[in-house]
C-alpha atoms as a PDB file:
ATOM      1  CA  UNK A   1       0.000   0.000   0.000  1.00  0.00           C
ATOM      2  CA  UNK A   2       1.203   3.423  -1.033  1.00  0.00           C
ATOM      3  CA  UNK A   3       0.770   6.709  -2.625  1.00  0.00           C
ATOM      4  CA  UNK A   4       0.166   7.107  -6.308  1.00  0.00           C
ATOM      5  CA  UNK A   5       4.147   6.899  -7.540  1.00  0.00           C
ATOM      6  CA  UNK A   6       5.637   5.291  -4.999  1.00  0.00           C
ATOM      7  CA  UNK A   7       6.736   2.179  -6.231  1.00  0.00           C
ATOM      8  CA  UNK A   8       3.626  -0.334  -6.233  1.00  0.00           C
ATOM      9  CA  UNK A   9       2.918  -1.336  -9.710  1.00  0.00           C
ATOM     10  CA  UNK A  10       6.575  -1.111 -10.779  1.00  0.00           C
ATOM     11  CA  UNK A  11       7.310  -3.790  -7.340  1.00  0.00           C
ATOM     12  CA  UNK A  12       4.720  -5.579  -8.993  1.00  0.00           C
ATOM     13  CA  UNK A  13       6.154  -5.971 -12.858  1.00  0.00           C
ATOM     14  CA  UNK A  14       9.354  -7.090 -11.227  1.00  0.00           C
ATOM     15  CA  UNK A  15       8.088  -9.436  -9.768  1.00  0.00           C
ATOM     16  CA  UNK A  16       6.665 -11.226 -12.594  1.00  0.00           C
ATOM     17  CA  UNK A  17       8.985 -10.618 -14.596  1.00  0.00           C
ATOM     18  CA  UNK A  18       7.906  -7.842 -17.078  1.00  0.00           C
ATOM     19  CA  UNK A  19      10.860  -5.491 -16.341  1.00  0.00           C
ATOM     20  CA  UNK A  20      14.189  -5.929 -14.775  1.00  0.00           C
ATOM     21  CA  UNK A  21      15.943  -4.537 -12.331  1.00  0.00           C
ATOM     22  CA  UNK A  22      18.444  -1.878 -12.432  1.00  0.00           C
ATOM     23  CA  UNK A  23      20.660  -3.477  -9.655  1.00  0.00           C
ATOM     24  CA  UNK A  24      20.299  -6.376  -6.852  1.00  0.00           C
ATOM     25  CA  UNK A  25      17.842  -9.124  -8.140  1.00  0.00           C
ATOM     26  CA  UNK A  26      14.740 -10.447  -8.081  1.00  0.00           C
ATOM     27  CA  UNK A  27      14.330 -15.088  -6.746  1.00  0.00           C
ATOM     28  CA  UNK A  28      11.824 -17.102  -6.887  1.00  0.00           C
ATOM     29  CA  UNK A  29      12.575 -20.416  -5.220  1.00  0.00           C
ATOM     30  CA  UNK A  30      15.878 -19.594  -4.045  1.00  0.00           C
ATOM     31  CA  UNK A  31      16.657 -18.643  -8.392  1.00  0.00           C
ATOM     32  CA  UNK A  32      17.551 -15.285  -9.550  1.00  0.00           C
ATOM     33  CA  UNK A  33      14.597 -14.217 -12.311  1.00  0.00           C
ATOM     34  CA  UNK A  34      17.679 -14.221 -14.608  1.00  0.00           C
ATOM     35  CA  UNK A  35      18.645 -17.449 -14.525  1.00  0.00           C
ATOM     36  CA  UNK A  36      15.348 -19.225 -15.149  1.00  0.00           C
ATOM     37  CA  UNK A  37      15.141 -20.938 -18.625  1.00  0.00           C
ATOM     38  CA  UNK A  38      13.222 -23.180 -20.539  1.00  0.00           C
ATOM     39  CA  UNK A  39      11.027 -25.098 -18.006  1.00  0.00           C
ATOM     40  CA  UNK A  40      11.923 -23.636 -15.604  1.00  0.00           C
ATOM     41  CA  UNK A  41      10.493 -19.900 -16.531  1.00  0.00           C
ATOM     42  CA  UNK A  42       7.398 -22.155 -17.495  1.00  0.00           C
ATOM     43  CA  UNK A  43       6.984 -23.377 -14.027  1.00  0.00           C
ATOM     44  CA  UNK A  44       7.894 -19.691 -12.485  1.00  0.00           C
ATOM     45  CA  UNK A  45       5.065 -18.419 -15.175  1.00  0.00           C
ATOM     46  CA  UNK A  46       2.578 -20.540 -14.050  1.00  0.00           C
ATOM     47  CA  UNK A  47       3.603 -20.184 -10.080  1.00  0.00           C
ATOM     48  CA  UNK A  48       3.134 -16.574 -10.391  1.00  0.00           C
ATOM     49  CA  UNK A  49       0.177 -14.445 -11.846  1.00  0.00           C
ATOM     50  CA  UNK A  50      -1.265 -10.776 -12.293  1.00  0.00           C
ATOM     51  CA  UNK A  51      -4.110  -9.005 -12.550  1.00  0.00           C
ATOM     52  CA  UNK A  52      -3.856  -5.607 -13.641  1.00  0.00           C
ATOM     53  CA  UNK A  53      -5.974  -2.378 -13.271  1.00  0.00           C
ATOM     54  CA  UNK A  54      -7.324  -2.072 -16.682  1.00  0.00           C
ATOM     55  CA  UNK A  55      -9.149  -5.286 -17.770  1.00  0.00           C
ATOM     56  CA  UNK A  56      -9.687  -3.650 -21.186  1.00  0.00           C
ATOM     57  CA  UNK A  57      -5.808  -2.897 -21.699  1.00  0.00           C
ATOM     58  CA  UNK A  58      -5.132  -6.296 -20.318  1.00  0.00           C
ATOM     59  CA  UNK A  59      -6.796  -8.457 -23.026  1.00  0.00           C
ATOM     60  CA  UNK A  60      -6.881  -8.957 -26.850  1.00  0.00           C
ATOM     61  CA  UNK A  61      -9.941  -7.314 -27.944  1.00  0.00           C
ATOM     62  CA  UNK A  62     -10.150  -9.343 -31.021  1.00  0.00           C
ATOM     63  CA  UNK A  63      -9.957 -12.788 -28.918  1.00  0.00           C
ATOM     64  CA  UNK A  64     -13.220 -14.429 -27.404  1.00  0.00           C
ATOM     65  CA  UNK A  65     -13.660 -14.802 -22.995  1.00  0.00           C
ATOM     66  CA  UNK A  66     -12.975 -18.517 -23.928  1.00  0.00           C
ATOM     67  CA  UNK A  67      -9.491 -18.001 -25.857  1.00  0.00           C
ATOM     68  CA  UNK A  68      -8.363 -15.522 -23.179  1.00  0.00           C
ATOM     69  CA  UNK A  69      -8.714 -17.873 -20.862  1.00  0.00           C
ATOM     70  CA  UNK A  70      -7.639 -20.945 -22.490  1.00  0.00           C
ATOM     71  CA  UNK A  71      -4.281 -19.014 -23.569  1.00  0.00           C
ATOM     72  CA  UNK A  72      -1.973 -19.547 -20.107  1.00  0.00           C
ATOM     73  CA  UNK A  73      -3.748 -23.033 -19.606  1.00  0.00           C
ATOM     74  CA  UNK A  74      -2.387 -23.698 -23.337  1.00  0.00           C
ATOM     75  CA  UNK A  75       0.496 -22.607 -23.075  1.00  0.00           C
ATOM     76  CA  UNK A  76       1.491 -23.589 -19.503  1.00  0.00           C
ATOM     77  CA  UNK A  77      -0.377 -26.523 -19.031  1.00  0.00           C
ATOM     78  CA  UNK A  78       0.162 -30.114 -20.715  1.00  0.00           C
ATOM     79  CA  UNK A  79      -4.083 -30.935 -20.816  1.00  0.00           C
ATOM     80  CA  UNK A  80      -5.960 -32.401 -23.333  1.00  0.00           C
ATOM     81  CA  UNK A  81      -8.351 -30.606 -25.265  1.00  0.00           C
ATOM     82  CA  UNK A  82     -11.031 -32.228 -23.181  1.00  0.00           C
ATOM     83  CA  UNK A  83      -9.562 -31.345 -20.035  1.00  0.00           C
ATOM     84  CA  UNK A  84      -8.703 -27.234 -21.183  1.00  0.00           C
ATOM     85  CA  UNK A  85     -12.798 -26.941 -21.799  1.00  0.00           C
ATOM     86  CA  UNK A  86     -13.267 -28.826 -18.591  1.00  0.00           C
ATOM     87  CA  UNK A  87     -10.715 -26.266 -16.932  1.00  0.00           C
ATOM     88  CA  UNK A  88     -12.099 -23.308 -18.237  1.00  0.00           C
ATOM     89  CA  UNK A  89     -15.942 -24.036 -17.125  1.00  0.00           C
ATOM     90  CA  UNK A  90     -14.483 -24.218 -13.581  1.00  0.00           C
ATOM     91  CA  UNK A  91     -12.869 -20.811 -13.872  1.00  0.00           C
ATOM     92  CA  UNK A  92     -16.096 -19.363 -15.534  1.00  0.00           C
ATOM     93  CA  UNK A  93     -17.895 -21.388 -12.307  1.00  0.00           C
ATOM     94  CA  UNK A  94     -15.590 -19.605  -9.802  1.00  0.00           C
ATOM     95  CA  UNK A  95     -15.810 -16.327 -10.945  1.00  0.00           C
ATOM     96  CA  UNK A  96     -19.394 -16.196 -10.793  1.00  0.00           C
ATOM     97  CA  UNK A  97     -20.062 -15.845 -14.656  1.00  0.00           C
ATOM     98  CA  UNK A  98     -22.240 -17.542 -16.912  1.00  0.00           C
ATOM     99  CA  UNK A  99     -20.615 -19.982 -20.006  1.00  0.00           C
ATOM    100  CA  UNK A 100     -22.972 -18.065 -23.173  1.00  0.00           C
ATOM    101  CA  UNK A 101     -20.137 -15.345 -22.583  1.00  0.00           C
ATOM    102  CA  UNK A 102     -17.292 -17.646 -23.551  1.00  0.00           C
ATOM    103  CA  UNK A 103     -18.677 -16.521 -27.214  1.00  0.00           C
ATOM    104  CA  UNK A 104     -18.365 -13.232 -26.283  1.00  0.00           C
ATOM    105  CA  UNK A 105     -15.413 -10.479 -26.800  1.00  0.00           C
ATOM    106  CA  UNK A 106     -13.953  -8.293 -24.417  1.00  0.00           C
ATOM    107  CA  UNK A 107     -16.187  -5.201 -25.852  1.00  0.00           C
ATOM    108  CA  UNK A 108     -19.485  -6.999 -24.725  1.00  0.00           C
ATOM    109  CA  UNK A 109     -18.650  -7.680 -21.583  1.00  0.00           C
ATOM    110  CA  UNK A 110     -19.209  -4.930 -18.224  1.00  0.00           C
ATOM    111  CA  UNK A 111     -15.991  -3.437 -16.520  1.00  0.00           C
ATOM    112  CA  UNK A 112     -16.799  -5.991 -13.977  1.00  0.00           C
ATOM    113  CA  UNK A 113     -17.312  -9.053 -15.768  1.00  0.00           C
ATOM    114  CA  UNK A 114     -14.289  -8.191 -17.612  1.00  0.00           C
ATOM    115  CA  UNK A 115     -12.335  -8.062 -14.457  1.00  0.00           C
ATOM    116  CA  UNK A 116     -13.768 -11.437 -13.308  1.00  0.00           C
ATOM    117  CA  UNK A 117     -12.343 -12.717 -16.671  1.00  0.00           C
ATOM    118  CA  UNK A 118      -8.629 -11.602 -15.948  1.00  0.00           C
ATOM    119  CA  UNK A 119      -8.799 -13.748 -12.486  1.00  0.00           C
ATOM    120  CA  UNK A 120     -10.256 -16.297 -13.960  1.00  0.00           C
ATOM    121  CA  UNK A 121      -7.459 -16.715 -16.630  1.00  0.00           C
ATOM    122  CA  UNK A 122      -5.000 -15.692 -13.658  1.00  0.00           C
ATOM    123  CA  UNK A 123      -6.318 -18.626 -11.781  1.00  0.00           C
ATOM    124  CA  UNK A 124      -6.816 -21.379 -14.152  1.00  0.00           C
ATOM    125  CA  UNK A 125      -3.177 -22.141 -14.046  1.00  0.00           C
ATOM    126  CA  UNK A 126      -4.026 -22.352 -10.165  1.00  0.00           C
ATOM    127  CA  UNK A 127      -1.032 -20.202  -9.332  1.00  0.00           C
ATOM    128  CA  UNK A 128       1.129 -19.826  -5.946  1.00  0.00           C
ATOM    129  CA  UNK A 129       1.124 -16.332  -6.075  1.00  0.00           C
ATOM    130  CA  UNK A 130      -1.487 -14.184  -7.343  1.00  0.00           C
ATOM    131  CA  UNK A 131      -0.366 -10.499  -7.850  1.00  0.00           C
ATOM    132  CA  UNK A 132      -3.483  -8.008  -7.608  1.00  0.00           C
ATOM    133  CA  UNK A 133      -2.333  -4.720  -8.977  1.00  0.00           C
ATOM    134  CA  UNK A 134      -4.717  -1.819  -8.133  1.00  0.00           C
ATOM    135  CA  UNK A 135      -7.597  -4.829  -9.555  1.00  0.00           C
ATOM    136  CA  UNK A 136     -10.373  -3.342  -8.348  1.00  0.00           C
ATOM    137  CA  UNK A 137     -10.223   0.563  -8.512  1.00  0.00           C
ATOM    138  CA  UNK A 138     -12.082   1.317 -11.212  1.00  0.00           C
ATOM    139  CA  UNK A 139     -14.999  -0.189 -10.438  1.00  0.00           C
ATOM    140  CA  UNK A 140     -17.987   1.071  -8.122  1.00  0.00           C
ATOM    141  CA  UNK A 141     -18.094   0.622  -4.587  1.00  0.00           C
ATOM    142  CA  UNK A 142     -20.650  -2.118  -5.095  1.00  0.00           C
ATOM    143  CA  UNK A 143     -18.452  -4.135  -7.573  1.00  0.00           C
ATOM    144  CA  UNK A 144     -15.546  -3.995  -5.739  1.00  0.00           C
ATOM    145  CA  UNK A 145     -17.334  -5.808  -2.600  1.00  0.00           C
ATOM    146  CA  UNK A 146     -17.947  -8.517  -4.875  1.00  0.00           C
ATOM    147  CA  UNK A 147     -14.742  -8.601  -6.050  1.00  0.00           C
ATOM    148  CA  UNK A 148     -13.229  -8.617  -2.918  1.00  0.00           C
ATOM    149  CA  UNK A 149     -15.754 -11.656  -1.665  1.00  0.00           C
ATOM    150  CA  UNK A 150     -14.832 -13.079  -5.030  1.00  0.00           C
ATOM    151  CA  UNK A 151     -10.920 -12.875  -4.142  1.00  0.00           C
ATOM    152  CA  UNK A 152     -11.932 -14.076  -0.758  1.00  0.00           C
ATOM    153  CA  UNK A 153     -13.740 -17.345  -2.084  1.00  0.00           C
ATOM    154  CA  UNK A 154     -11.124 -18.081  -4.718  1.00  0.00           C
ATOM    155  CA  UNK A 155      -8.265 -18.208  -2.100  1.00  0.00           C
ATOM    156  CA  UNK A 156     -10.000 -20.330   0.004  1.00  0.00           C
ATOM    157  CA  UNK A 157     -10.698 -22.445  -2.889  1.00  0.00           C
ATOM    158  CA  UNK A 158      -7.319 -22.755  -4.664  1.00  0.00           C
ATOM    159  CA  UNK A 159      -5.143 -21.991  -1.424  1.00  0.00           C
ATOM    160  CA  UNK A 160      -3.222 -19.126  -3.397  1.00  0.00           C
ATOM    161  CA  UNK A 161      -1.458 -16.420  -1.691  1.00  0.00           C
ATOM    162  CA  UNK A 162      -2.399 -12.872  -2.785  1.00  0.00           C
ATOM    163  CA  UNK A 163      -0.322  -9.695  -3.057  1.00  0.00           C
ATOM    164  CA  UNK A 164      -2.845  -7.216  -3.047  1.00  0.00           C
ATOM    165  CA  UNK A 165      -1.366  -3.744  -4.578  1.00  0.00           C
ATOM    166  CA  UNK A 166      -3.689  -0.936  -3.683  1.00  0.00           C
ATOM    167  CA  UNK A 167      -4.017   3.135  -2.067  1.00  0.00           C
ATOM    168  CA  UNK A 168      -7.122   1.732  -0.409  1.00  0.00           C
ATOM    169  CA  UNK A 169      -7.023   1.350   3.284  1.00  0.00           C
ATOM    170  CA  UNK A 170     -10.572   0.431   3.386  1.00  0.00           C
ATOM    171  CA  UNK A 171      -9.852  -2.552   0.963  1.00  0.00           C
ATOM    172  CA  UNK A 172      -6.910  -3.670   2.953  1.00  0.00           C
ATOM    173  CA  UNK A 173      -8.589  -3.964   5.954  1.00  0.00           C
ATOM    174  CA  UNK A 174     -11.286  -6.426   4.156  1.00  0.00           C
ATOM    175  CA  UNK A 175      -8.820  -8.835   2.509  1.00  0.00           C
ATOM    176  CA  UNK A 176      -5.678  -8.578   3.706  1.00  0.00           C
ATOM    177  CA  UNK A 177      -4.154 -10.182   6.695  1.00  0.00           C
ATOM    178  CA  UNK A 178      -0.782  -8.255   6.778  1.00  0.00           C
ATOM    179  CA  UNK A 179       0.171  -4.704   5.427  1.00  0.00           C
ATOM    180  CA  UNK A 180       3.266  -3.165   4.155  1.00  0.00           C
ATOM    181  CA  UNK A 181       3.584   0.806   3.412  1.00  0.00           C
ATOM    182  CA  UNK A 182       5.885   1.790   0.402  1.00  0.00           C
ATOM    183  CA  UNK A 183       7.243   4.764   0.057  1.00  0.00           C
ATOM    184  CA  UNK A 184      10.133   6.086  -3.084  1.00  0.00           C
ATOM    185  CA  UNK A 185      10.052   2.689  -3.724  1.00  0.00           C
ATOM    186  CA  UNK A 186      11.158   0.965  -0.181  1.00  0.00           C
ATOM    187  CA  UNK A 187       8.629  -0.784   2.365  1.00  0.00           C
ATOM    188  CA  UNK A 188       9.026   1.621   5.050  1.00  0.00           C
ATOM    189  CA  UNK A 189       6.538  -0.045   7.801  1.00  0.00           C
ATOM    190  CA  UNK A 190       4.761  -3.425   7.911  1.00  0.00           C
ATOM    191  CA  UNK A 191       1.755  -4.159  10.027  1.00  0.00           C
ATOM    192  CA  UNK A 192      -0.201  -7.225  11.171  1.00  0.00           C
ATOM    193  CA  UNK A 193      -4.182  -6.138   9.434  1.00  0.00           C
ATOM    194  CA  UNK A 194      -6.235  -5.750  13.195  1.00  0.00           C
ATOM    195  CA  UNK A 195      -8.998  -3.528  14.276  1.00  0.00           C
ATOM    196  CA  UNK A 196      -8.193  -1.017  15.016  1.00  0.00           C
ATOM    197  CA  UNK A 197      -4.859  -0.807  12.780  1.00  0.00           C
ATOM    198  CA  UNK A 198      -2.346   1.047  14.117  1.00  0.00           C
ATOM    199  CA  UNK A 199       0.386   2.795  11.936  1.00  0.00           C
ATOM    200  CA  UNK A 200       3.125   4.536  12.933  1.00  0.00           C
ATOM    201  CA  UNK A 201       4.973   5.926   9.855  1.00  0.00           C
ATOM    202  CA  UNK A 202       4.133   9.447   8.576  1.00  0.00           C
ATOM    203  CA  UNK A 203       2.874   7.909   5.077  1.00  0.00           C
ATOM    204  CA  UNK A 204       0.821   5.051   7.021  1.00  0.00           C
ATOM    205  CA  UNK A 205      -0.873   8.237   8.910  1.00  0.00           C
ATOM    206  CA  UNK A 206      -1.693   9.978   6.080  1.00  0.00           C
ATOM    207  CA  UNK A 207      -3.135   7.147   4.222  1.00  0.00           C
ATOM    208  CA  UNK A 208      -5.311   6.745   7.156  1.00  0.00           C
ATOM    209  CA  UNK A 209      -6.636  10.161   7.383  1.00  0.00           C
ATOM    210  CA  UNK A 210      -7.589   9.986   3.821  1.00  0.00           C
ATOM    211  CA  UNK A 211      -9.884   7.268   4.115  1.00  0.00           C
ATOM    212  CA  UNK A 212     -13.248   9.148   3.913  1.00  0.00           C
ATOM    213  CA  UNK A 213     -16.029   7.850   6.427  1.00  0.00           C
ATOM    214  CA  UNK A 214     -18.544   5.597   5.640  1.00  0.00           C
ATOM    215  CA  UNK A 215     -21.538   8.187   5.970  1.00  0.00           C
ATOM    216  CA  UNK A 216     -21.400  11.810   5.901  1.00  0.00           C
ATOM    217  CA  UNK A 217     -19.808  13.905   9.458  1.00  0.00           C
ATOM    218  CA  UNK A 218     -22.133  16.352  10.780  1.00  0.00           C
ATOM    219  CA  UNK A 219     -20.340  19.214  12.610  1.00  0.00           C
ATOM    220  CA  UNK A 220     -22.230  21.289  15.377  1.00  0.00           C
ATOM    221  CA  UNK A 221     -24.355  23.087  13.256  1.00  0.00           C
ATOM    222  CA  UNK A 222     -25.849  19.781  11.590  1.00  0.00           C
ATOM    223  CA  UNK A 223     -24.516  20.681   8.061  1.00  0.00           C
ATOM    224  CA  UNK A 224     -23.199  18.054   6.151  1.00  0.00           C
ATOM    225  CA  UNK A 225     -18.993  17.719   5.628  1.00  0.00           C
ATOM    226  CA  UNK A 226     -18.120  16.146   3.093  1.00  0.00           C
ATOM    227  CA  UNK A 227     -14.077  15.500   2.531  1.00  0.00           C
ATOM    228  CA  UNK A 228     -12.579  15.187  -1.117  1.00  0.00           C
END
């Protein structure tokens, strides 16, 4: 958890991989990122996943729901054809979406939906880690309590541990079970998730004060304060 530019999503494109580091490195499994090769990235591709902010940057419009999510089982799973279709109705069970969409392309589909596609084809490799970068903040309030449910359910489910990238205090406090601040691109505080949570760094403060209440504060004159 951080401010806008201080580190999050580009923490998170290390670690899968996307970009490299400009000194010190990056293991998974005791192996420096730069060293995997051959079946070995494969089995570090499938191990790790990420969603991404913008479902409608992070898919091929031209593609149908069923080929974006049969891509990573395809290409990082050995399954019959069979066993793909089989694989891909229990990702489109889990996520909470019905199968006439598989026909479907990414323009039909709600922001929402969309979303629920990306973690669907982040989970049907049934990763270790699932990397959530800033997935739900641009939906509604309502959407991202189902998302968040949805995230809940699927860990539970698959028994995948989630690195949940976000600004949102409110969200962290209703999935995550252990918090780390960032700030210029270092984790300046970490924090077991509790009510009430408790942060001591200036940035950890600040995030906290920005979190706007649940229903409007009425001063003494009854009027109405609304914070932006």
């Amino acid at each position: 958890m951080g401010r806008s530019g201080c580190g999050k999503s580009t923490l998170a494109r290390l670690l899968v991989g996307l970009i490299s580091p400009c000194s010190g490195e990056i293991r998974w499994g005791g192996t420096s990122l730069t060293k995997l090769k051959g079946k070995a990235m494969s089995q570090f591709r499938k191990d790790i996943q990420i969603v991404f902010q913008d479902p409608i940057t992070a898919v091929n419009p031209r593609k149908t729901i069923d080929e974006i999510i049969r891509e990573p089982i395809r290409h990082l799973l050995s399954l019959t054809k069979k066993e793909e279709q089989a694989r891909i109705a229990k990702m489109l069970n889990a996520v909470e979406l019905d199968s006439y969409l598989l026909n479907q392309r990414p323009s039909q589909l709600s922001g929402g939906q969309l979303q629920r596609v990306c973690l669907a084809r982040a989970m049907a490799v049934e990763p270790k880690l699932l990397i959530l970068d800033e997935a739900v903040s641009n939906l509604d309030l309502i959407l991202q309590a189902e998302i968040i449910q949805l995230l809940k359910n699927l860990q539970q489910q698959f028994y995948t541990a989630c690195l949940f990238i976000t600004h949102d205090l409110r969200l962290v406090e209703r999935l995550c079970q252990q918090l780390m601040i960032m700030e210029n691109g270092q984790i300046i505080e970490t924090s077991v998730v509790k009510t009430p949570l408790i942060l001591h760094s200036k940035t950890g403060k600040a995030l906290q004060n920005a979190v706007l209440p649940a229903f409007p504060v009425y001063n003494d004159n009854s009027i109405a304060e609304v914070f932006f």
